[in-house]
PDB file of N, CA and C in Angstrom:
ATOM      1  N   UNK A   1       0.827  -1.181   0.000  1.00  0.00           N
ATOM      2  CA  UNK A   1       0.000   0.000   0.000  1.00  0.00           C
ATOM      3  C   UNK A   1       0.871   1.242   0.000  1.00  0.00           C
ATOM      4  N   UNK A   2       1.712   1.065   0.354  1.00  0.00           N
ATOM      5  CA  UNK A   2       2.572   1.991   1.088  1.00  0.00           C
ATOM      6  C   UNK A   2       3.532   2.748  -0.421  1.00  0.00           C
ATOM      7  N   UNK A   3       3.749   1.391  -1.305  1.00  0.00           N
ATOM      8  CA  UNK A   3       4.313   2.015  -2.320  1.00  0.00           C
ATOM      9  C   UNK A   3       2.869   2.560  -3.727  1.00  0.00           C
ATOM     10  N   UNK A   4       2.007   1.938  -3.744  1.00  0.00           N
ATOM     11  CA  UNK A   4       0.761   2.637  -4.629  1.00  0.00           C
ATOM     12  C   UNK A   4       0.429   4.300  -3.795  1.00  0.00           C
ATOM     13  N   UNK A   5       0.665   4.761  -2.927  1.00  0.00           N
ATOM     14  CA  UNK A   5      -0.004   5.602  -2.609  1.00  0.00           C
ATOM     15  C   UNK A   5       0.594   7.042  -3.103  1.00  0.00           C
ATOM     16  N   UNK A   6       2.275   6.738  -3.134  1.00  0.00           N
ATOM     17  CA  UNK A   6       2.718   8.286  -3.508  1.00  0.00           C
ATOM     18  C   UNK A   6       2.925   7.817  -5.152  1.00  0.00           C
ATOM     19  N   UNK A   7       2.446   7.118  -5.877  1.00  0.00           N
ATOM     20  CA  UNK A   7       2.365   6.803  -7.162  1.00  0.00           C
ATOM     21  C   UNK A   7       3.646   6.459  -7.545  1.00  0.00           C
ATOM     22  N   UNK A   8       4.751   5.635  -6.865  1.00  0.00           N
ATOM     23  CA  UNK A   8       5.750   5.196  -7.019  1.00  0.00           C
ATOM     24  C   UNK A   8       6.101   3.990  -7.195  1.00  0.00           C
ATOM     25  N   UNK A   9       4.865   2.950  -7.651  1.00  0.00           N
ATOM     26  CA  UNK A   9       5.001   1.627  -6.872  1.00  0.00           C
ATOM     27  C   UNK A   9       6.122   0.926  -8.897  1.00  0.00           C
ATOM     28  N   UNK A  10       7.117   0.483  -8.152  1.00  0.00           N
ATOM     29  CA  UNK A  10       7.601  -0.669  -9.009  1.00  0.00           C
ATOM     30  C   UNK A  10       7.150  -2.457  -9.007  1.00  0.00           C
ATOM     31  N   UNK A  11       8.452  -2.882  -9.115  1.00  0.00           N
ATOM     32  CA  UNK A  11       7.825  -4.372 -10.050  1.00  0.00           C
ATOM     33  C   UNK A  11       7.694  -5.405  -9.036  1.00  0.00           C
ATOM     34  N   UNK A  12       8.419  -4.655  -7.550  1.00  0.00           N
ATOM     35  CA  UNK A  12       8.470  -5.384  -7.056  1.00  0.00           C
ATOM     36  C   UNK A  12       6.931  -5.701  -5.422  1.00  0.00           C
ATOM     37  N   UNK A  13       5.973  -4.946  -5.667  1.00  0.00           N
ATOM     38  CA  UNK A  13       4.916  -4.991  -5.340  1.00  0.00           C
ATOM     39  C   UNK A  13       4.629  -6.174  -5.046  1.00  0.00           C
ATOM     40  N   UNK A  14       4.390  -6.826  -5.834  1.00  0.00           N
ATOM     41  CA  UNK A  14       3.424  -8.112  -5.913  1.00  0.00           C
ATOM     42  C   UNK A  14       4.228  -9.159  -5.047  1.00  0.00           C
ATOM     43  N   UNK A  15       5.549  -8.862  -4.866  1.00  0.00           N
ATOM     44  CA  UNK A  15       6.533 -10.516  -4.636  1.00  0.00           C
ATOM     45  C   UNK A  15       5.444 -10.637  -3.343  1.00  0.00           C
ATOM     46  N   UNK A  16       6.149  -9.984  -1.985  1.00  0.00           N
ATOM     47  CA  UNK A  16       5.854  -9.906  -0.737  1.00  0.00           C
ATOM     48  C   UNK A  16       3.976 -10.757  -0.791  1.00  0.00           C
ATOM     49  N   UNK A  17       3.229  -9.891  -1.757  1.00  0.00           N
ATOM     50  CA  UNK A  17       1.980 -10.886  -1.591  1.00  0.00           C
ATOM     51  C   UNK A  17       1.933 -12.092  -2.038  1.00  0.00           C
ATOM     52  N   UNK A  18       2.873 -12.421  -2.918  1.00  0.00           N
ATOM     53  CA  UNK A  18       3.156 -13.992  -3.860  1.00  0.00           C
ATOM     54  C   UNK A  18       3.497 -14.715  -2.850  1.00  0.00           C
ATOM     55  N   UNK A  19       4.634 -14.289  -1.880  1.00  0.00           N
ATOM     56  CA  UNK A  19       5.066 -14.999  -1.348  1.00  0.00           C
ATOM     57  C   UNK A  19       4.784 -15.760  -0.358  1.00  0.00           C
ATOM     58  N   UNK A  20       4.102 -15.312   0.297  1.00  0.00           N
ATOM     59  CA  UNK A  20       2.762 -15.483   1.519  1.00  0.00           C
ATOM     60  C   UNK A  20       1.687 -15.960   0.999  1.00  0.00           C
ATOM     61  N   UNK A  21       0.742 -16.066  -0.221  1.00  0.00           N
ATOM     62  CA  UNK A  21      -0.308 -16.277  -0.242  1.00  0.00           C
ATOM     63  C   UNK A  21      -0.114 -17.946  -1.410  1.00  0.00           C
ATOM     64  N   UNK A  22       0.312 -17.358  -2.234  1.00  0.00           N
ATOM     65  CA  UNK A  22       0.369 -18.670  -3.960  1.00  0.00           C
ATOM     66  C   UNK A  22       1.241 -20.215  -3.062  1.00  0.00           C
ATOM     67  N   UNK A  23       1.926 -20.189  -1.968  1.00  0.00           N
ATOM     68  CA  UNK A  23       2.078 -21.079  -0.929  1.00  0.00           C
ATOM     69  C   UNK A  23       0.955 -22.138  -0.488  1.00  0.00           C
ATOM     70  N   UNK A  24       0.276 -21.344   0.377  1.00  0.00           N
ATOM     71  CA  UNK A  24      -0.871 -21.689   0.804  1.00  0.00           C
ATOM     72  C   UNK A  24      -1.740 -22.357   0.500  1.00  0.00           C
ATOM     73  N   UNK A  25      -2.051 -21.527  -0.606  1.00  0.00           N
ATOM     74  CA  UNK A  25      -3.034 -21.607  -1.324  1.00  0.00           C
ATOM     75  C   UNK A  25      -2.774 -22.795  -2.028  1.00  0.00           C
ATOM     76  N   UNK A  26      -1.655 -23.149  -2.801  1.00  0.00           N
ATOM     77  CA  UNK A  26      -1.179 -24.487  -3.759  1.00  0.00           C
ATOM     78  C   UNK A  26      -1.565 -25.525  -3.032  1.00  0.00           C
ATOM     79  N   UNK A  27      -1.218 -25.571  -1.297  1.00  0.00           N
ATOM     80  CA  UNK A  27      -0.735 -26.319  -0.538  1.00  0.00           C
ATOM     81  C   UNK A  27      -2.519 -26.875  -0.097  1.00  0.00           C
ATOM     82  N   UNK A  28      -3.527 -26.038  -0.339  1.00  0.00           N
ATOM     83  CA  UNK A  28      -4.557 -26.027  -0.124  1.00  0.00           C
ATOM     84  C   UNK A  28      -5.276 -27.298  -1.067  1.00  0.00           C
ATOM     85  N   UNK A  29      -5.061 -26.621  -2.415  1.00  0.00           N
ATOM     86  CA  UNK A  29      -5.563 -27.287  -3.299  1.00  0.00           C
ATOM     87  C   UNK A  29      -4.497 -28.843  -3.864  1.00  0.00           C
ATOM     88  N   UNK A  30      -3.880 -29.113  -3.263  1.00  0.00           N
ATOM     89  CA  UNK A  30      -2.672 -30.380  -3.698  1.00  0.00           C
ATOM     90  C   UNK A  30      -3.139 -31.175  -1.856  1.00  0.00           C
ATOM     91  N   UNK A  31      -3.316 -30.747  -1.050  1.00  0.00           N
ATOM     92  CA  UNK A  31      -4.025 -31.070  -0.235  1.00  0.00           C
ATOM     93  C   UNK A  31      -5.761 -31.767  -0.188  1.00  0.00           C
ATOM     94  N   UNK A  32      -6.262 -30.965  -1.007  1.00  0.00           N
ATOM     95  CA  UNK A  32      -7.659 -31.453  -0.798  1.00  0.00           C
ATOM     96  C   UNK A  32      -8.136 -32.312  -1.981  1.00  0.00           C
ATOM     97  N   UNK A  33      -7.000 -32.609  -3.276  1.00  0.00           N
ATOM     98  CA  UNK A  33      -6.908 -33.173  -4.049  1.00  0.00           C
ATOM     99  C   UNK A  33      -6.548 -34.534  -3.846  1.00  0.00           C
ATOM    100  N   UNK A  34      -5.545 -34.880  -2.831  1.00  0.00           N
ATOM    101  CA  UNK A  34      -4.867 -35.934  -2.159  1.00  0.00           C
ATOM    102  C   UNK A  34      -6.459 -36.701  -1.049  1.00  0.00           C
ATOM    103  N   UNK A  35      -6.880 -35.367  -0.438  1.00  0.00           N
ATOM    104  CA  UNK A  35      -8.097 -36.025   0.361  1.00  0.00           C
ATOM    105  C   UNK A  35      -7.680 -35.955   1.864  1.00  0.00           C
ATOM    106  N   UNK A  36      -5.960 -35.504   2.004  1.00  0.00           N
ATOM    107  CA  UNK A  36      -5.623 -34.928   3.583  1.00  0.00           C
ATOM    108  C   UNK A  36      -6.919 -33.627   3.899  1.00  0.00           C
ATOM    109  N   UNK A  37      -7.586 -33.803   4.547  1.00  0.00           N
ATOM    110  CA  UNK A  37      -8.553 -32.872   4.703  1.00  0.00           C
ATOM    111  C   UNK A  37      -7.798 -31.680   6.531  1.00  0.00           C
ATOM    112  N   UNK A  38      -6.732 -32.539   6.616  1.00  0.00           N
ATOM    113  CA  UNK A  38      -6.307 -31.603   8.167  1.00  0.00           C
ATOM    114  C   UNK A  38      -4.873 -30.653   7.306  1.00  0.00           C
ATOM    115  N   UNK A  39      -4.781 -31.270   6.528  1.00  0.00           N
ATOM    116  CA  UNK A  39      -3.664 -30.020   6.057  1.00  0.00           C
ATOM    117  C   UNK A  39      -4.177 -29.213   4.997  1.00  0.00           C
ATOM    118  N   UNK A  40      -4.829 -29.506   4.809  1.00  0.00           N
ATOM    119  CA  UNK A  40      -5.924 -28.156   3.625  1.00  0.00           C
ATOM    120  C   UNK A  40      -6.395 -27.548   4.669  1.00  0.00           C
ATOM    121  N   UNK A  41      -6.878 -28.012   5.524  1.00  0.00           N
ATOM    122  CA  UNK A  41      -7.604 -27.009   6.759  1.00  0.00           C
ATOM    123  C   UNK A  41      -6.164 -26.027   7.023  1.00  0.00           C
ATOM    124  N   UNK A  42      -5.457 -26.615   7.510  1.00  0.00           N
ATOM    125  CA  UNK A  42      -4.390 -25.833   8.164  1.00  0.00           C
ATOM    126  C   UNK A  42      -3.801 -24.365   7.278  1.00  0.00           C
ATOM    127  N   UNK A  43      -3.573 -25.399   6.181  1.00  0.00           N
ATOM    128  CA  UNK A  43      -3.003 -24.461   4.746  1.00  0.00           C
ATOM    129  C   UNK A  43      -4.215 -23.133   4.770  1.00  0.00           C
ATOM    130  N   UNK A  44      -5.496 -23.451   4.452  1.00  0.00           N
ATOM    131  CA  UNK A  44      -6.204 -22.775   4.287  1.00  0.00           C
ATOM    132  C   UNK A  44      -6.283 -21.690   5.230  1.00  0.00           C
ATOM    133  N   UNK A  45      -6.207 -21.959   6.721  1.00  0.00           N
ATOM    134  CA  UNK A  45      -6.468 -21.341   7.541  1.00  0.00           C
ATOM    135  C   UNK A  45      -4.758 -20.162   7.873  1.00  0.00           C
ATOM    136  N   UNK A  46      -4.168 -20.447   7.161  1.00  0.00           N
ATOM    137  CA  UNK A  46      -2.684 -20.100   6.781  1.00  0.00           C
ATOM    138  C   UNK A  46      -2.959 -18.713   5.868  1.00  0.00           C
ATOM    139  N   UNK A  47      -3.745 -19.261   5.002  1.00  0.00           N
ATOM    140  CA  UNK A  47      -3.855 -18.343   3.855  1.00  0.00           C
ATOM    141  C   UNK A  47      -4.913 -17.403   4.390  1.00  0.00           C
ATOM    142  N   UNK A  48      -5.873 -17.406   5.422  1.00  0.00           N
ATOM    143  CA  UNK A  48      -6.909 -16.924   5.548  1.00  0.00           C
ATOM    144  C   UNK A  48      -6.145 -15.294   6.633  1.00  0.00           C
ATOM    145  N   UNK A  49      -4.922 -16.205   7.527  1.00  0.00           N
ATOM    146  CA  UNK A  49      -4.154 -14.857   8.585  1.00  0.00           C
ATOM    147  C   UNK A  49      -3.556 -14.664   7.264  1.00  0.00           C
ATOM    148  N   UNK A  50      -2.378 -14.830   6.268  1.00  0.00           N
ATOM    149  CA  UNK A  50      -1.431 -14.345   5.831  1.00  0.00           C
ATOM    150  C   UNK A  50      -2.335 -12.927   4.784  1.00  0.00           C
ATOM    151  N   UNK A  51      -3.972 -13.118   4.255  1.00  0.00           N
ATOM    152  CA  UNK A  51      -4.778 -12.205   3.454  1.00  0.00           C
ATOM    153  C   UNK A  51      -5.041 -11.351   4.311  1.00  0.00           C
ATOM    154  N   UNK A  52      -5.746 -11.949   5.839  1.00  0.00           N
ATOM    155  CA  UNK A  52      -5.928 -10.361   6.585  1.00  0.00           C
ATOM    156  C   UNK A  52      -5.030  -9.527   6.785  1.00  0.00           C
ATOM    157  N   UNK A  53      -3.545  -9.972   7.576  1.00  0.00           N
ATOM    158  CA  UNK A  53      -2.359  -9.209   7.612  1.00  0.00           C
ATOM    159  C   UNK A  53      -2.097  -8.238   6.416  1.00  0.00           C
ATOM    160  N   UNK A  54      -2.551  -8.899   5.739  1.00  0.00           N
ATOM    161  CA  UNK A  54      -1.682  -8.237   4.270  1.00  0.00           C
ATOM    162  C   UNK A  54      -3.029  -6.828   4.266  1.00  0.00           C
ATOM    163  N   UNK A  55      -4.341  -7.327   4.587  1.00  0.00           N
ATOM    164  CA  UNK A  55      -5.476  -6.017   4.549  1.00  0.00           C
ATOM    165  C   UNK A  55      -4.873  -4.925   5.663  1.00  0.00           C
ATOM    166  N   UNK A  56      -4.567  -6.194   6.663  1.00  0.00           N
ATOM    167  CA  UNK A  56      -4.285  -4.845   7.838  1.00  0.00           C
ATOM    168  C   UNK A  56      -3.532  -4.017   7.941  1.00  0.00           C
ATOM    169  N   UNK A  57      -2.362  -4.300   7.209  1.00  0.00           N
ATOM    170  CA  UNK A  57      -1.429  -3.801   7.069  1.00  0.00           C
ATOM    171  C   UNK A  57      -1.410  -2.164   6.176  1.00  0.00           C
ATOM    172  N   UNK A  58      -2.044  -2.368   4.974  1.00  0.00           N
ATOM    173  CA  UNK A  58      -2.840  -1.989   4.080  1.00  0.00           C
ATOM    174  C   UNK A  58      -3.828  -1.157   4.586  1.00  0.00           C
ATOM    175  N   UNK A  59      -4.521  -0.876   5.579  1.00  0.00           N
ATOM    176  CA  UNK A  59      -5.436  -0.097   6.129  1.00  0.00           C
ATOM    177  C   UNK A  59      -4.510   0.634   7.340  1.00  0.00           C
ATOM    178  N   UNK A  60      -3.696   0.336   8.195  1.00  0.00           N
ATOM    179  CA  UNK A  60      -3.015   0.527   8.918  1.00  0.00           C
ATOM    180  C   UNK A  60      -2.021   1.810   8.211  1.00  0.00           C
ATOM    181  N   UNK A  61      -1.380   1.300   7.230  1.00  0.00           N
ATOM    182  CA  UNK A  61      -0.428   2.416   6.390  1.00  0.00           C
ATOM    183  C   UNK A  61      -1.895   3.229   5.960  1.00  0.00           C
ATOM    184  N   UNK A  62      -2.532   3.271   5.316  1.00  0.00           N
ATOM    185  CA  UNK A  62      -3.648   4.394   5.133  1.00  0.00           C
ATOM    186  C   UNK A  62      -4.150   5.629   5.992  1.00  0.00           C
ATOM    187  N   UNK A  63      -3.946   4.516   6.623  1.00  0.00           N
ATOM    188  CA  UNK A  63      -4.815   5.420   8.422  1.00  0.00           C
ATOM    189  C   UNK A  63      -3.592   6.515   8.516  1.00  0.00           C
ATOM    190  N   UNK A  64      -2.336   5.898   9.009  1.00  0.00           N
ATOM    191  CA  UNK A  64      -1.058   6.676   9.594  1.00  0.00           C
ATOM    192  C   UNK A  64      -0.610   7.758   8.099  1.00  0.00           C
ATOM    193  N   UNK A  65      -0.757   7.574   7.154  1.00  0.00           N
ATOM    194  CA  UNK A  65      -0.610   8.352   5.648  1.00  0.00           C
ATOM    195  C   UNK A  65      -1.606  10.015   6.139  1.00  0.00           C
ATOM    196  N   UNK A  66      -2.932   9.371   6.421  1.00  0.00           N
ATOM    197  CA  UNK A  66      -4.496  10.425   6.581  1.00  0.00           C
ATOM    198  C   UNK A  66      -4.161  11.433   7.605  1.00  0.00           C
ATOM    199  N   UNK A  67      -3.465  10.240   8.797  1.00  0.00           N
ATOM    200  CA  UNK A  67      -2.828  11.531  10.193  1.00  0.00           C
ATOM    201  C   UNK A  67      -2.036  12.209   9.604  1.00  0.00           C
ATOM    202  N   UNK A  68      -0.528  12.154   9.097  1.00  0.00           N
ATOM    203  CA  UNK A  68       0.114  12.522   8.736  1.00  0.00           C
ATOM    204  C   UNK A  68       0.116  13.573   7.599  1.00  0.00           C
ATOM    205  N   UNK A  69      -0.749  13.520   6.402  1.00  0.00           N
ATOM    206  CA  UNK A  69      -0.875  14.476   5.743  1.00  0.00           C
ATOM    207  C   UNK A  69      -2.139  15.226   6.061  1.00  0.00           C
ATOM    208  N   UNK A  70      -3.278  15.101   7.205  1.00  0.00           N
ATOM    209  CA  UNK A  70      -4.112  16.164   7.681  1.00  0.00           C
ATOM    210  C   UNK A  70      -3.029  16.899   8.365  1.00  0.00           C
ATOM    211  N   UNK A  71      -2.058  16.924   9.655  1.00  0.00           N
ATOM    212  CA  UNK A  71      -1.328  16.792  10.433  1.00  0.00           C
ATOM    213  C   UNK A  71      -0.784  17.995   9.628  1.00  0.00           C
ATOM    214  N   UNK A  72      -0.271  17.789   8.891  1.00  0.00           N
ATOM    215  CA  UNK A  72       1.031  18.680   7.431  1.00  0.00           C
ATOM    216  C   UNK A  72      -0.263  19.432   6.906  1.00  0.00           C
ATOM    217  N   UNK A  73      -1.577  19.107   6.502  1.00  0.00           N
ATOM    218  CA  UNK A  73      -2.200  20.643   6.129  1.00  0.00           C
ATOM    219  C   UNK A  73      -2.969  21.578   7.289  1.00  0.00           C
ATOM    220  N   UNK A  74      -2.935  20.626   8.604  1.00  0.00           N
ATOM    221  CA  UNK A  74      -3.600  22.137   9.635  1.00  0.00           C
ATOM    222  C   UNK A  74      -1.694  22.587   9.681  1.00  0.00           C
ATOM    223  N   UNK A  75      -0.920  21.957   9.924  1.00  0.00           N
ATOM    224  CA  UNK A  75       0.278  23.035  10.402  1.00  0.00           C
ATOM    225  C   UNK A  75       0.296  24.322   8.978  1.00  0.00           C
ATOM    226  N   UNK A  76       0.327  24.020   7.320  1.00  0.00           N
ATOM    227  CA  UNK A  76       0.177  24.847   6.570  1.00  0.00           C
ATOM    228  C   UNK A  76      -0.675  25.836   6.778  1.00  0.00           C
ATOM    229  N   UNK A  77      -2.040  26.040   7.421  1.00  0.00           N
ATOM    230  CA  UNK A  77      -2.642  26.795   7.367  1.00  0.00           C
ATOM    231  C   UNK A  77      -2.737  27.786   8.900  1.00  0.00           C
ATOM    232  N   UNK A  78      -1.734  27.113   9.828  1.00  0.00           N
ATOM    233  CA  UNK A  78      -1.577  27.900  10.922  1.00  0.00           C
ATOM    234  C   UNK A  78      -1.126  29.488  10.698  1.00  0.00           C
ATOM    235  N   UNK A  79      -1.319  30.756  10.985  1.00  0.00           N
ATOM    236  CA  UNK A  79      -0.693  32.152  10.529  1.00  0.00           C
ATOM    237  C   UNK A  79       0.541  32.313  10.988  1.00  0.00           C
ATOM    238  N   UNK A  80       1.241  32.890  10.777  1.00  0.00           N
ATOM    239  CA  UNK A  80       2.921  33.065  10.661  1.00  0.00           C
ATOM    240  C   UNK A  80       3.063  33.606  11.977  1.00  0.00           C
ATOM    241  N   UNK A  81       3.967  33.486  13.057  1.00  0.00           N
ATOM    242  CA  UNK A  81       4.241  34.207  14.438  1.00  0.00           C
ATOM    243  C   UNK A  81       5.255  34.825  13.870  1.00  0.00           C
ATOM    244  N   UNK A  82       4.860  36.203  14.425  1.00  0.00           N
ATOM    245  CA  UNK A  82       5.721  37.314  14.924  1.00  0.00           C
ATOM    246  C   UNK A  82       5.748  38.159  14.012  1.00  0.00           C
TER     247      UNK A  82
END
């Protein structure tokens, strides 16, 4: 989030979510294909924290971005001392 927001984001965006989620998720479906039904659970439930983190994270940088640049336009509009 952090790199989409000041319109800077490069190529490397996506790894960090690849890396955490296309895991899981494989491990999910090669799991429930096999018919282990406790490691698809697990996997799944893997993939289910590693998507919220990745939201929270993602809402978290938003939030602290909103303080920070309200923060920077009341100080702009404070009148000049002295």
């Amino acid at each position: 989030m952090l790199s989409l927001t000041p319109k800077k984001s490069g190529s490397l965006v996506g790894v960090p979510i690849s890396v955490t989620t296309l895991p899981a998720a494989a491990n999910v479906a090669v799991a429930a294909a096999y018919g282990v039904r406790d490691e698809a659970g697990g996997s799944a439930l893997r993939l289910v924290i590693n998507l919220s983190a990745i939201v929270l994270a993602g809402v978290l940088t938003l939030a602290v971005q909103q303080v920070w640049w309200w923060n920077l336009a009341r100080r702009s509009r404070r009148p000049a001392v002295g």
